[in-house]
N, C-alpha and C. Protein backbone atom coordinates (compact mmCIF):
# COMPACT_ATOMS: atom_id res chain seq x y z
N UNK A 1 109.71 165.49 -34.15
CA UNK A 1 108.58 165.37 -35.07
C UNK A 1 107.44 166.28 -34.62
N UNK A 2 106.95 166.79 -35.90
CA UNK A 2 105.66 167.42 -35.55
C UNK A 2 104.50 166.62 -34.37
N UNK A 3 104.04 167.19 -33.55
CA UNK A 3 102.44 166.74 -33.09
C UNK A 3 101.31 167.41 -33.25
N UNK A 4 100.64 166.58 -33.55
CA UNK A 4 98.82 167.59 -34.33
C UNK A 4 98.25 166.87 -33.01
N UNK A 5 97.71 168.06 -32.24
CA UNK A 5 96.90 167.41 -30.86
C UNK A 5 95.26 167.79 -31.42
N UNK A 6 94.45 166.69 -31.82
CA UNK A 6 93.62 166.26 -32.70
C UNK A 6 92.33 166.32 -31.65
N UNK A 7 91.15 165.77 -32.75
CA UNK A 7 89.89 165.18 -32.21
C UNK A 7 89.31 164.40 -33.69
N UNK A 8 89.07 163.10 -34.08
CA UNK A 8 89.04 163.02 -35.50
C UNK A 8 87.26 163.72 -35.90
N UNK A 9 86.60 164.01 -35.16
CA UNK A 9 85.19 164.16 -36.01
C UNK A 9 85.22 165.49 -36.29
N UNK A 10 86.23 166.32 -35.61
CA UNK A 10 86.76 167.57 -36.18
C UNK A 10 86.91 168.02 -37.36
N UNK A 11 86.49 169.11 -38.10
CA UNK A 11 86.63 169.17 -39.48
C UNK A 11 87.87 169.93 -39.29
N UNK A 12 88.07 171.17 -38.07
CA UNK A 12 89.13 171.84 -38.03
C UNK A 12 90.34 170.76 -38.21
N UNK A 13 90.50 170.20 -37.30
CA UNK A 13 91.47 168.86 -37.52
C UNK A 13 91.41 168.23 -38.76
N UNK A 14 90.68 168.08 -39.65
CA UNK A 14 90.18 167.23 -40.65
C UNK A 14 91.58 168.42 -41.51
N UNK A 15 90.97 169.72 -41.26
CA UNK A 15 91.71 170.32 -42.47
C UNK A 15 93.71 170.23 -42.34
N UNK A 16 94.31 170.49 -40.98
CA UNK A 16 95.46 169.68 -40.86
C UNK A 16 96.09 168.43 -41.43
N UNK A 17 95.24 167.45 -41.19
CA UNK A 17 95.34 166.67 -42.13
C UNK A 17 95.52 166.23 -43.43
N UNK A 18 94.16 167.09 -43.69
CA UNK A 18 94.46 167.02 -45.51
C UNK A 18 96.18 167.79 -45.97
N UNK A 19 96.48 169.04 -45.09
CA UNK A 19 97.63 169.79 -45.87
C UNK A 19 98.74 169.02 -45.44
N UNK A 20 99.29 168.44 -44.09
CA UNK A 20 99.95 167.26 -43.95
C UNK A 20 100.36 166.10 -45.03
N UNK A 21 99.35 165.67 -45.73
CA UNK A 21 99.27 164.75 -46.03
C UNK A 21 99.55 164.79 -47.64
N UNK A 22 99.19 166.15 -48.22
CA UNK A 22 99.33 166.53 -49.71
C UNK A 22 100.67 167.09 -49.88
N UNK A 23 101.47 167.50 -48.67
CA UNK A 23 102.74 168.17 -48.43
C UNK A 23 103.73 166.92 -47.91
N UNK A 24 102.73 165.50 -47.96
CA UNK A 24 103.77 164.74 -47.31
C UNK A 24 104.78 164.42 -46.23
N UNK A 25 104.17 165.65 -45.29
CA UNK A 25 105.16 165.78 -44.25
C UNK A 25 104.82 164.70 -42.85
N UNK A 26 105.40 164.04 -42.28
CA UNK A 26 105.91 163.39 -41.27
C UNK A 26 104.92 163.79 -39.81
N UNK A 27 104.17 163.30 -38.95
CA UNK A 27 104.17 164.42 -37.53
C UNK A 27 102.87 162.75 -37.22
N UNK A 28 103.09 163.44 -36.09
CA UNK A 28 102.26 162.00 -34.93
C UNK A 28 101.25 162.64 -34.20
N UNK A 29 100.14 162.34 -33.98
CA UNK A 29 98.43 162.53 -33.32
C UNK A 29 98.41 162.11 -31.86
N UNK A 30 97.98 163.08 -31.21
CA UNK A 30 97.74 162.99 -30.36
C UNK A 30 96.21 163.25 -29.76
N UNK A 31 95.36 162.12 -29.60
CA UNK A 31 93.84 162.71 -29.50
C UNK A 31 93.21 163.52 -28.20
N UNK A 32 92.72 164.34 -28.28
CA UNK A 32 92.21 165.02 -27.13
C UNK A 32 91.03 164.34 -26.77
N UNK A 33 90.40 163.92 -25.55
CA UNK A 33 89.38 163.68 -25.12
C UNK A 33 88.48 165.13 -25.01
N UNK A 34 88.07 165.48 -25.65
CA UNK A 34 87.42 167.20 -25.77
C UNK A 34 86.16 166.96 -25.11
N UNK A 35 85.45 165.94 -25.37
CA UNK A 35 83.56 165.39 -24.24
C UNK A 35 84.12 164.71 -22.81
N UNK A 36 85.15 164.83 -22.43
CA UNK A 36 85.86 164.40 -21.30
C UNK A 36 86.31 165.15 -20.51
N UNK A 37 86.43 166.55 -20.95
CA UNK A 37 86.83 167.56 -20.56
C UNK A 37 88.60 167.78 -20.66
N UNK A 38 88.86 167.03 -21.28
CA UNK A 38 90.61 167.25 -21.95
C UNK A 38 90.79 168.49 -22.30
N UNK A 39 90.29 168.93 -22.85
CA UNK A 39 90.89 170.15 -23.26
C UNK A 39 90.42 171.60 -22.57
N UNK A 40 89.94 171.45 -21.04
CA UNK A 40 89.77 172.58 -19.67
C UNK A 40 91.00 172.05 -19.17
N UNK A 41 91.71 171.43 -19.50
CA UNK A 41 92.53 171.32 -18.31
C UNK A 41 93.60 172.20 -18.35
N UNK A 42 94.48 172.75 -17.08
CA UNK A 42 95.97 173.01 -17.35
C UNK A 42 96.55 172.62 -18.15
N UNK A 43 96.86 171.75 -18.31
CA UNK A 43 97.59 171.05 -19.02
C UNK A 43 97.70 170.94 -20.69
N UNK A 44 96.44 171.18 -20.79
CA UNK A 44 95.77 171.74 -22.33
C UNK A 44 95.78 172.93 -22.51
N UNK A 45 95.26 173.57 -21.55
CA UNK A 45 95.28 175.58 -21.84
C UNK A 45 96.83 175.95 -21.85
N UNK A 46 97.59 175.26 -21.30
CA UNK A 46 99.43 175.67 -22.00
C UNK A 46 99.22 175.16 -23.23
N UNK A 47 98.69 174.42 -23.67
CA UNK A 47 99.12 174.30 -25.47
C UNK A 47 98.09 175.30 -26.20
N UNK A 48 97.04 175.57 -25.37
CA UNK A 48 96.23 176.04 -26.08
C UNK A 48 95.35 176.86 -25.16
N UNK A 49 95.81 178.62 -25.05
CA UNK A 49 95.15 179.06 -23.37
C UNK A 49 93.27 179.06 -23.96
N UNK A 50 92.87 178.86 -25.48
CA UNK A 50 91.37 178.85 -25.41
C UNK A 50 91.17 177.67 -25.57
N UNK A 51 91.87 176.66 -25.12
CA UNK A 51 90.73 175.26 -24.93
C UNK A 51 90.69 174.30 -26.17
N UNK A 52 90.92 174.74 -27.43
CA UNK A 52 90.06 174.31 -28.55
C UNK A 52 91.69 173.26 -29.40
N UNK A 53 90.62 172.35 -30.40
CA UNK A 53 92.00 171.80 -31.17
C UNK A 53 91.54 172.28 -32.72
N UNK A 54 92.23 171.69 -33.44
CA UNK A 54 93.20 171.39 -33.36
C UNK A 54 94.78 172.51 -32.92
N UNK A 55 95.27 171.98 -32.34
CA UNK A 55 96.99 172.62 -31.86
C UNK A 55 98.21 171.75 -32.78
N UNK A 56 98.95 172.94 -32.93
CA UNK A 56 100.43 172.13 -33.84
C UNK A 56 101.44 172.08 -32.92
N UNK A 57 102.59 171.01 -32.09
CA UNK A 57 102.93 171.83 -31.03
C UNK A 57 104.52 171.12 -32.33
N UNK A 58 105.09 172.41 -32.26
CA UNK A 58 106.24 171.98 -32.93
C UNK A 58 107.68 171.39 -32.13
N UNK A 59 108.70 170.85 -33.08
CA UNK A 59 109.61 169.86 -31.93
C UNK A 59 110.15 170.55 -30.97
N UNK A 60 110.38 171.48 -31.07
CA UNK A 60 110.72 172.39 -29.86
C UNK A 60 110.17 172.57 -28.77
N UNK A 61 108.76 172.66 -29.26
CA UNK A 61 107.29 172.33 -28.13
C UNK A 61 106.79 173.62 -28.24
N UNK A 62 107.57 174.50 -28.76
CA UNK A 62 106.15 175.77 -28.93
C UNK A 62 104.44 175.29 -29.70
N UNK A 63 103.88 175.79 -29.58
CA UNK A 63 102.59 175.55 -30.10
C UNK A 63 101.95 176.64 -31.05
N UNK A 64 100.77 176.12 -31.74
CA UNK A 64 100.60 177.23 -32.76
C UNK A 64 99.01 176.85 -32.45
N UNK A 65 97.58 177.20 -32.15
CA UNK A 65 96.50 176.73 -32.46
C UNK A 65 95.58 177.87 -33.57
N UNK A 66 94.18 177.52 -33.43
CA UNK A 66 93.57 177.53 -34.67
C UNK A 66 93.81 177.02 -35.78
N UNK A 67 92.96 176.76 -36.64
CA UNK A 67 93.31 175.38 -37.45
C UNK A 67 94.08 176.03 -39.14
N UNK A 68 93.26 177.33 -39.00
CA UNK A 68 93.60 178.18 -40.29
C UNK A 68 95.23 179.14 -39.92
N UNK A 69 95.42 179.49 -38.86
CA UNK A 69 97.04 179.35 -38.32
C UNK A 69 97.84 178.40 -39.13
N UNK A 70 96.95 177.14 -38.22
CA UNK A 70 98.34 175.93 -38.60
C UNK A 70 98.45 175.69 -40.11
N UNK A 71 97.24 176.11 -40.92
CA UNK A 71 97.43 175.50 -41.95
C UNK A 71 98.47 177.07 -42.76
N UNK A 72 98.37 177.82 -42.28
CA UNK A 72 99.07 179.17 -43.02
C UNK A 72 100.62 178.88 -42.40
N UNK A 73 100.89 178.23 -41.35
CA UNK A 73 102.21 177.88 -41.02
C UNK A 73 102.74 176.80 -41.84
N UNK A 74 102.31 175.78 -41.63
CA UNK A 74 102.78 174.65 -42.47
C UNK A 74 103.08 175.05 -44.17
N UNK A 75 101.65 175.65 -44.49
CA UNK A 75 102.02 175.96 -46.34
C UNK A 75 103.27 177.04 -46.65
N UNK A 76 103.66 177.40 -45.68
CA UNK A 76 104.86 178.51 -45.82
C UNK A 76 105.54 178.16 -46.93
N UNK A 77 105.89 178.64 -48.33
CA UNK A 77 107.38 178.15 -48.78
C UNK A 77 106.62 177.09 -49.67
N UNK A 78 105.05 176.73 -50.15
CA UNK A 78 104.93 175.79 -50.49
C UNK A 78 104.05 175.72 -51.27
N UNK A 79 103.45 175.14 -52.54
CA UNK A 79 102.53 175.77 -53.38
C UNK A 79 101.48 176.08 -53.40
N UNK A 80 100.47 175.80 -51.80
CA UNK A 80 99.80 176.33 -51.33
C UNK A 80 99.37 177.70 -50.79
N UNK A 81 100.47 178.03 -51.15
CA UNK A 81 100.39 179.88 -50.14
C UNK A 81 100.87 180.55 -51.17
N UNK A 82 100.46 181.32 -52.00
CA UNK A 82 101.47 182.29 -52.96
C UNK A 82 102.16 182.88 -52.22
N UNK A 83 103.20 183.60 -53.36
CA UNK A 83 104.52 184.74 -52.35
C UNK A 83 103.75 185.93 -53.07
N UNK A 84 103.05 185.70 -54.14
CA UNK A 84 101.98 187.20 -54.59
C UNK A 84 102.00 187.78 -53.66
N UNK A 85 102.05 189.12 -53.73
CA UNK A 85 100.88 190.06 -52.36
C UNK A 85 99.53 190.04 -52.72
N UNK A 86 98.90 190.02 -53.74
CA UNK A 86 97.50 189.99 -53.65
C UNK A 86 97.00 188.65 -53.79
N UNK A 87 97.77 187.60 -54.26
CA UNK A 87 97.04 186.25 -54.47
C UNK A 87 97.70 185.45 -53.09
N UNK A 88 98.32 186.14 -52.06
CA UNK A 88 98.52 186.13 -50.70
C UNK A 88 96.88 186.68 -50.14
N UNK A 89 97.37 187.54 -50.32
CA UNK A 89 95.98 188.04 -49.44
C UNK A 89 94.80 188.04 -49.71
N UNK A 90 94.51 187.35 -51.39
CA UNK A 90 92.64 186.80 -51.29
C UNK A 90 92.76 185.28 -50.55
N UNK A 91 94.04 184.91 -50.35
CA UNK A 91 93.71 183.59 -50.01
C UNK A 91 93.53 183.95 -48.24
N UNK A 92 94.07 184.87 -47.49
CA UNK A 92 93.99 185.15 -46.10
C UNK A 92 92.31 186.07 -45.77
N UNK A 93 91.71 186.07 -47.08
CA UNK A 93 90.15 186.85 -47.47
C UNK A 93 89.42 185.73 -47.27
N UNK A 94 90.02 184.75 -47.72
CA UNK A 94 88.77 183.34 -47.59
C UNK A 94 89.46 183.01 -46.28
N UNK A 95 90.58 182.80 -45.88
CA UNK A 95 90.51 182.19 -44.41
C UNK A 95 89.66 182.65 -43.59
N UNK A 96 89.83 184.27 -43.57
CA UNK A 96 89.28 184.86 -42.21
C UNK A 96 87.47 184.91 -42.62
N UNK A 97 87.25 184.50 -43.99
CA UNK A 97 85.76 184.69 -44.17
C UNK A 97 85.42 183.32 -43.71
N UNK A 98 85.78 181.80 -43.38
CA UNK A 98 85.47 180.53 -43.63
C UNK A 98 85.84 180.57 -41.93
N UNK A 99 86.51 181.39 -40.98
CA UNK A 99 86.31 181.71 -39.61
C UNK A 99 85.29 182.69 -38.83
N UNK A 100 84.89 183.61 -39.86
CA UNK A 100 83.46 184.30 -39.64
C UNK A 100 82.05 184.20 -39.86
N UNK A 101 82.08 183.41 -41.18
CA UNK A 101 80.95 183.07 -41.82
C UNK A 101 81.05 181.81 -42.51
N UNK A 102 81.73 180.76 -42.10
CA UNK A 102 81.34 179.46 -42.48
C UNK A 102 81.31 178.24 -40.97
N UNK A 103 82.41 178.45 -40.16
CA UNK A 103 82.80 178.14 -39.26
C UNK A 103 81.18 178.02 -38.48
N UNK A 104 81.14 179.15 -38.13
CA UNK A 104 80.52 179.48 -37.02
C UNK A 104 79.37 179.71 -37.12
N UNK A 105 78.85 179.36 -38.24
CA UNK A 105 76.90 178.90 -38.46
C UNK A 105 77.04 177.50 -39.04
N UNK A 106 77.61 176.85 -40.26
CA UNK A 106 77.27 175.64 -40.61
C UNK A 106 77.89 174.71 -39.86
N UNK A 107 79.09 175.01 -39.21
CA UNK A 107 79.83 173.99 -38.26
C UNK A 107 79.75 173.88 -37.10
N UNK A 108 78.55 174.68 -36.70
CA UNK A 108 77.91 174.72 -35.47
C UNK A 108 76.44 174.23 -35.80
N UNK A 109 75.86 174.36 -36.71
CA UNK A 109 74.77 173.97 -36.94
C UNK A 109 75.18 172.05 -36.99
N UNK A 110 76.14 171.57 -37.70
CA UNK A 110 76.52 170.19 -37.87
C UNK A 110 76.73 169.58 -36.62
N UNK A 111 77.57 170.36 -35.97
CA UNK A 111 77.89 170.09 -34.79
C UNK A 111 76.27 169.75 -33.85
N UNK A 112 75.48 170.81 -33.66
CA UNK A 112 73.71 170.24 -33.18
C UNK A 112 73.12 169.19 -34.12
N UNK A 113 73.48 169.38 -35.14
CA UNK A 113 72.59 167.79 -35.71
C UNK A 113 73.42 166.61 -35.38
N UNK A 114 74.57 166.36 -35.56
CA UNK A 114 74.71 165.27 -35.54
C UNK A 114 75.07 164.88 -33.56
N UNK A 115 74.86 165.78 -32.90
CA UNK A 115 75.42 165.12 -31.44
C UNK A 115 73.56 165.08 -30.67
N UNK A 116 72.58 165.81 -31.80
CA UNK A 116 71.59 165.78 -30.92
C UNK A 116 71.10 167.03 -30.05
N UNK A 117 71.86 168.25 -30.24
CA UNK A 117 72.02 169.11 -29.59
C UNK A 117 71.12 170.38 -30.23
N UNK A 118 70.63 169.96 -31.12
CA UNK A 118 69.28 170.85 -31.78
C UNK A 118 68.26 171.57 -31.23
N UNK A 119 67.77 170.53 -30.63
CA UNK A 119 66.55 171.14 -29.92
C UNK A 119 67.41 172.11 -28.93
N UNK A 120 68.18 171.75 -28.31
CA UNK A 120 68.53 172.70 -26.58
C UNK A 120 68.71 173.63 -27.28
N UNK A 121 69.11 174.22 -28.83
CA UNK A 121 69.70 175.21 -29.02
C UNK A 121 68.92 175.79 -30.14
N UNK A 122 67.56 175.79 -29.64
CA UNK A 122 66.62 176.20 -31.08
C UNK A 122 66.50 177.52 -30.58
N UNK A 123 66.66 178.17 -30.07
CA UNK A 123 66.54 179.50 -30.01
C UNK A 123 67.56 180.43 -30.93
N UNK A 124 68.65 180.01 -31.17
CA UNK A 124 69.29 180.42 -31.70
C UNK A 124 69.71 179.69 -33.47
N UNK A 125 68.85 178.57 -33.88
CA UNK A 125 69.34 178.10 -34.94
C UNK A 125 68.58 178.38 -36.20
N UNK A 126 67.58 179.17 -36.43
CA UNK A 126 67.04 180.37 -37.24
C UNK A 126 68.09 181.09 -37.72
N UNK A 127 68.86 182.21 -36.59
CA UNK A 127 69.50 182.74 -36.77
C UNK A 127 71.49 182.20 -38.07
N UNK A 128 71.31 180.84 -37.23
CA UNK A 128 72.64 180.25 -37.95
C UNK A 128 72.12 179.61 -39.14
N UNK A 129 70.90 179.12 -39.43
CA UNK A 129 70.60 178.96 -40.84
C UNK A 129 70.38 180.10 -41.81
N UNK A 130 70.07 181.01 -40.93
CA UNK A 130 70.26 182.38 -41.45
C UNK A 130 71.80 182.39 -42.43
N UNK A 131 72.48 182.37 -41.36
CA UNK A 131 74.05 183.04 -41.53
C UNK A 131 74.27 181.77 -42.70
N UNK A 132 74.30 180.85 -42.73
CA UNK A 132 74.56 179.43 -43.17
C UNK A 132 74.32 179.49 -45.09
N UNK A 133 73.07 179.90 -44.99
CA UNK A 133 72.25 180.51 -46.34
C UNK A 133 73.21 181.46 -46.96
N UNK A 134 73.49 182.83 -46.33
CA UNK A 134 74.35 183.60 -46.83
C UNK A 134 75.58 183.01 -47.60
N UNK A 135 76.33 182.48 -46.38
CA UNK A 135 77.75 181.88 -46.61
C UNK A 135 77.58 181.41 -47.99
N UNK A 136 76.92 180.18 -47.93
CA UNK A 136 76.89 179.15 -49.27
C UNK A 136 76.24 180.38 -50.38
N UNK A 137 75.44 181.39 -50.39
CA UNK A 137 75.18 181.68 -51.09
C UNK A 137 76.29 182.40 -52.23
N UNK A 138 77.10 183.34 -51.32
CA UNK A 138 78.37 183.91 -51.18
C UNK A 138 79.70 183.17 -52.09
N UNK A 139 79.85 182.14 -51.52
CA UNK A 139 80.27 181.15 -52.22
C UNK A 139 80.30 180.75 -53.32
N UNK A 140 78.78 180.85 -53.92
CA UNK A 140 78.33 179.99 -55.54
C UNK A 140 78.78 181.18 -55.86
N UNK A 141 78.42 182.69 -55.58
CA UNK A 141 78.73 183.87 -56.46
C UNK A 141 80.38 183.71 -56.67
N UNK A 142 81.11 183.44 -55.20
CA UNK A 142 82.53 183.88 -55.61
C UNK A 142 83.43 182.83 -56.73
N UNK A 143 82.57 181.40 -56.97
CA UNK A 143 83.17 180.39 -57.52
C UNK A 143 83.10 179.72 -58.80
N UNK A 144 81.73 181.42 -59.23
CA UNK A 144 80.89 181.01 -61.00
C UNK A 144 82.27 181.81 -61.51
N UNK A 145 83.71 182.58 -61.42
CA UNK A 145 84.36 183.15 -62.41
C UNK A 145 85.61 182.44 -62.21
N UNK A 146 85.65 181.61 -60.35
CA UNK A 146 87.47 181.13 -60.81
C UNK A 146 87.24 179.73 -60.78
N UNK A 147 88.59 178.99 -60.90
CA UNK A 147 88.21 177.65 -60.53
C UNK A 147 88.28 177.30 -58.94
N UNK A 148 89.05 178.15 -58.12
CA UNK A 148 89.64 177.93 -57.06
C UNK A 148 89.41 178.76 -56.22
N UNK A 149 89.37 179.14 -54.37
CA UNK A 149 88.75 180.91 -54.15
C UNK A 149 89.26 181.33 -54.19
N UNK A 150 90.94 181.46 -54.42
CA UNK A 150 91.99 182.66 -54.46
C UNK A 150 92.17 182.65 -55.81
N UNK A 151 91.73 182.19 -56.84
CA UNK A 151 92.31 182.05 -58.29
C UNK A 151 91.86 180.90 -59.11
N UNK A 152 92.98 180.87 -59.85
CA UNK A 152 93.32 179.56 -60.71
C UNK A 152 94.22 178.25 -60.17
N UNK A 153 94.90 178.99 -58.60
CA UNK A 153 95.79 177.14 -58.71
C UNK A 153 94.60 176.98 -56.96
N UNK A 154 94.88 176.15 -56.80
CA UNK A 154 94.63 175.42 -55.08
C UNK A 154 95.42 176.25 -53.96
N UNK A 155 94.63 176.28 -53.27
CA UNK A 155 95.20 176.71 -52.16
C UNK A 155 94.68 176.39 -50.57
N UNK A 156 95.86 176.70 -49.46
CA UNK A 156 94.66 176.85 -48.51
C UNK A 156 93.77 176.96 -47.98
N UNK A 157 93.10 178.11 -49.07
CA UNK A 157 91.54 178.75 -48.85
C UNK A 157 90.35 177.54 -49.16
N UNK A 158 90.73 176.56 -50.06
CA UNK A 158 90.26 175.86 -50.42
C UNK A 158 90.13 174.55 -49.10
N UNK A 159 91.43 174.37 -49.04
CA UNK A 159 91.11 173.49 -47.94
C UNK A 159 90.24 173.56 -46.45
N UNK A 160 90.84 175.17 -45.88
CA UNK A 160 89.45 175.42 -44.97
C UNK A 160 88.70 175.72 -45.16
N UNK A 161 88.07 176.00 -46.21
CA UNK A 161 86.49 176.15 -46.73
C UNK A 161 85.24 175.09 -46.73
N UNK A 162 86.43 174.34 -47.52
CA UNK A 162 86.04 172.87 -48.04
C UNK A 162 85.43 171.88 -46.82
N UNK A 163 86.22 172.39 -45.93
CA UNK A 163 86.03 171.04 -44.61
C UNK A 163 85.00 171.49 -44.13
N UNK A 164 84.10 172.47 -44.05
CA UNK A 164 82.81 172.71 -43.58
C UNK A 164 82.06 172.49 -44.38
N UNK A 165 82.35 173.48 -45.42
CA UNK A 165 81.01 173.91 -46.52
C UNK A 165 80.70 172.18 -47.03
N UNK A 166 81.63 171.29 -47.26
CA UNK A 166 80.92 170.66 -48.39
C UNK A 166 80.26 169.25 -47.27
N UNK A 167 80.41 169.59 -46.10
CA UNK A 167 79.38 168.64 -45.11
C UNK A 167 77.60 169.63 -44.81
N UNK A 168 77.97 170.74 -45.41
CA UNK A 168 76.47 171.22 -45.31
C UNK A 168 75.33 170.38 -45.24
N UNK A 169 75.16 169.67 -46.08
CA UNK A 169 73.77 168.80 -46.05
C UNK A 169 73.96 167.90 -45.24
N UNK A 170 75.15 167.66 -44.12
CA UNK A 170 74.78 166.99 -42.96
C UNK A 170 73.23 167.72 -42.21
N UNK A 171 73.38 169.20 -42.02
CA UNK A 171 72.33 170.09 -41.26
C UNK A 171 71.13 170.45 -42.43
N UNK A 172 71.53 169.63 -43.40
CA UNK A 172 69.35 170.10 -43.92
C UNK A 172 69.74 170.76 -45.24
N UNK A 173 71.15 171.62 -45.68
CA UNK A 173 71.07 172.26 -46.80
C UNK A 173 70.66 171.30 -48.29
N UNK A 174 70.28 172.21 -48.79
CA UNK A 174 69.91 171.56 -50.39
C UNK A 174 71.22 171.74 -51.19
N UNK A 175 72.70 171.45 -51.25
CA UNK A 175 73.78 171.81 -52.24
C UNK A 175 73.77 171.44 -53.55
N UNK A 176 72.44 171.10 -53.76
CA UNK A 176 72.47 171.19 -55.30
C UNK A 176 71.64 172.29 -55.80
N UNK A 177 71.69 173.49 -54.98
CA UNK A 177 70.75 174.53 -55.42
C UNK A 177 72.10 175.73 -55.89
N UNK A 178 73.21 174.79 -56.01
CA UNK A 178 74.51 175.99 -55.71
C UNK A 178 75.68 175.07 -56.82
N UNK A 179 74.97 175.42 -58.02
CA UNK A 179 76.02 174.16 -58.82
C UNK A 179 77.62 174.58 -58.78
N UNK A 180 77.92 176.24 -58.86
CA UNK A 180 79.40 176.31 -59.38
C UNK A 180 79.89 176.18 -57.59
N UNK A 181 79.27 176.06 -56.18
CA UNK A 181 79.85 175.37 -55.48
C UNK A 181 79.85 173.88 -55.28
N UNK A 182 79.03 173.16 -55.61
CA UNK A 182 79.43 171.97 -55.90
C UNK A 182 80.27 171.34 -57.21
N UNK A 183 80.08 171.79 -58.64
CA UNK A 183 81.42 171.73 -59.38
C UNK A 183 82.64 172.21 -58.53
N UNK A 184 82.62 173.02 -57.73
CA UNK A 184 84.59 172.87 -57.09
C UNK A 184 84.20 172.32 -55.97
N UNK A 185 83.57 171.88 -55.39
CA UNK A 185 83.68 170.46 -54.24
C UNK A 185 84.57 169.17 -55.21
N UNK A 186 83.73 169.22 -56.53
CA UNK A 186 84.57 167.83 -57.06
C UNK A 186 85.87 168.23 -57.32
N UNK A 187 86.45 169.26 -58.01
CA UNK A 187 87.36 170.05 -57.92
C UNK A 187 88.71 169.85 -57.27
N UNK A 188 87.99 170.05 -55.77
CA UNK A 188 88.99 170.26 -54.59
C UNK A 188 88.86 168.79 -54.15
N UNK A 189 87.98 167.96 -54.22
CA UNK A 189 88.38 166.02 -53.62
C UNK A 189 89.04 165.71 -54.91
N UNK A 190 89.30 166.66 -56.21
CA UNK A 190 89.81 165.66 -57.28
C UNK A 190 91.74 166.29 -56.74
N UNK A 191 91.93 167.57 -56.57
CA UNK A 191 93.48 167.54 -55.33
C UNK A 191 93.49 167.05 -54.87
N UNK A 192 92.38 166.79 -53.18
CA UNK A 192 93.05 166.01 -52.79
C UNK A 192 93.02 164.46 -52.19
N UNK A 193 92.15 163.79 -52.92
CA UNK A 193 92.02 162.47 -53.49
C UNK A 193 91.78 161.95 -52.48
N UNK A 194 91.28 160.61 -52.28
CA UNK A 194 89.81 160.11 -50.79
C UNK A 194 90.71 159.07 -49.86
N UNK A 195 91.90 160.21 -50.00
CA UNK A 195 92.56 159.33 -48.50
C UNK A 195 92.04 160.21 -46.61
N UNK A 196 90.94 160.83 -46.75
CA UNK A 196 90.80 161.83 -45.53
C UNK A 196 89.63 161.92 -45.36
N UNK A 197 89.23 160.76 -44.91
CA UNK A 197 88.18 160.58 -44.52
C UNK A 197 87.63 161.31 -43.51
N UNK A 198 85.92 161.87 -43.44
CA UNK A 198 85.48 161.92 -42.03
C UNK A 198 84.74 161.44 -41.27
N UNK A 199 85.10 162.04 -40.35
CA UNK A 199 84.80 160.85 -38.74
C UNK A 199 83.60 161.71 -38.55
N UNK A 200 82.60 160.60 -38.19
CA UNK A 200 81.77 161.60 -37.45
C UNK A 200 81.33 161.25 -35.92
N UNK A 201 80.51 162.22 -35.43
CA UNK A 201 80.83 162.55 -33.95
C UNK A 201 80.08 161.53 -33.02
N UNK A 202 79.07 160.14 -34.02
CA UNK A 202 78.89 159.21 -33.56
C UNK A 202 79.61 157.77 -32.93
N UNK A 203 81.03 158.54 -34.00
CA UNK A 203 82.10 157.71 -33.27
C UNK A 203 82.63 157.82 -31.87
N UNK A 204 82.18 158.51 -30.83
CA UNK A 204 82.66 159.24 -29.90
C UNK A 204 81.75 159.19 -28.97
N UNK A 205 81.98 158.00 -28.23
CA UNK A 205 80.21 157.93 -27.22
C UNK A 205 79.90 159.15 -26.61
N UNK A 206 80.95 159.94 -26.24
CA UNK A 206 80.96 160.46 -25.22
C UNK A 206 80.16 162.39 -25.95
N UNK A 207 80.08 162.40 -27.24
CA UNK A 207 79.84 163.63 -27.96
C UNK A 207 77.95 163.59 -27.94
N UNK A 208 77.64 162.28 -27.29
CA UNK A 208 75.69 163.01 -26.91
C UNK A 208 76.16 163.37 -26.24
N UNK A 209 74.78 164.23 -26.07
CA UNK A 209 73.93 164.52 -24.53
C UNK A 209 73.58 163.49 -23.63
């Protein structure tokens, strides 16, 4: 059986889940203590030599990490991934954009609000509301002509997009200043329906300062 070596307040993890679960497929959790230091260890850097989860380790025991990986592995073959070449590759346009410019200002910005970690890191969070602004802005433009970001059906792109962007107003955003991205927020929870819940990082004594 598959193992998803997890953290639940994870959105990266969050997005595993959701494609798991809409694909119906089978696989067992394994949680990382990540504020414990679980995932510096040996033992973790073989599944994963940068540290981070979520990891897919398949029955064989090879491993696959990054979360937009696992989810481009799993949709293989499945109506999530076109066999298009170009409706392939706008959907690998939003992955690598939702790892450059969504990831890594609003899910870092969420990540300081909700653990408390704001202030230590105000020198730099101008800058990620900066980036944060763009993204979503980016977004409403790319989502006023399709229904979906690669098109007309659902896809991947949707799912790792989704698991950041639409917790924005955890960190302060206004998302009702961005209607055709919030019309496909309802969109994309009306696929994939309110069994995937998220955890947040108050569940986790150990995620203060």
């Amino acid at each position: 059986m598959l193992t998803l070596h997890d953290y639940l307040p994870s959105q990266n993890g969050w997005k595993a889940r959701v494609l798991f679960g809409l694909l119906d497929i089978p696989y067992q959790t394994r949680q990382v203590s990540i504020f414990e230091g679980e995932g510096r260890t040996d033992a973790f850097f073989a599944l994963n030599p940068a540290g981070g989860i979520p990891v897919l380790e398949l029955e064989d025991g090879r491993t696959i990490a990054e979360s937009n990986a696992i989810l481009t592995y799993v949709a293989e073959g499945t109506r999530f991934l076109p066999t298009d070449r170009y409706r392939r590759a706008k959907v690998m346009q939003w992955l690598f954009f939702e790892q450059y410019h969504v990831e890594p200002v609003i899910g870092t910005l969420r990540f300081w609000t909700l653990t408390g970690r704001l202030e230590l890191n105000a020198v730099m969070t101008e800058a990620k509301r900066a980036g944060s602004l763009r993204a979503l802005a980016a977004l409403e433009r790319g989502l006023k002509t399709t229904p979906f970001l690669a098109g007309d059906e659902f896809s991947i792109a949707d799912i790792a997009i989704y698991a950041y962007a639409h917790r924005a107003a955890d960190c302060g955003f206004a998302l009702a200043d961005y209607p055709a991205l919030t019309a496909w927020f309802d969109r994309v929870l009306d696929v994939i329906g309110p069994g995937y819940p998220i955890h947040l990082y108050s569940e986790d004594p150990h995620s203060a300062i």
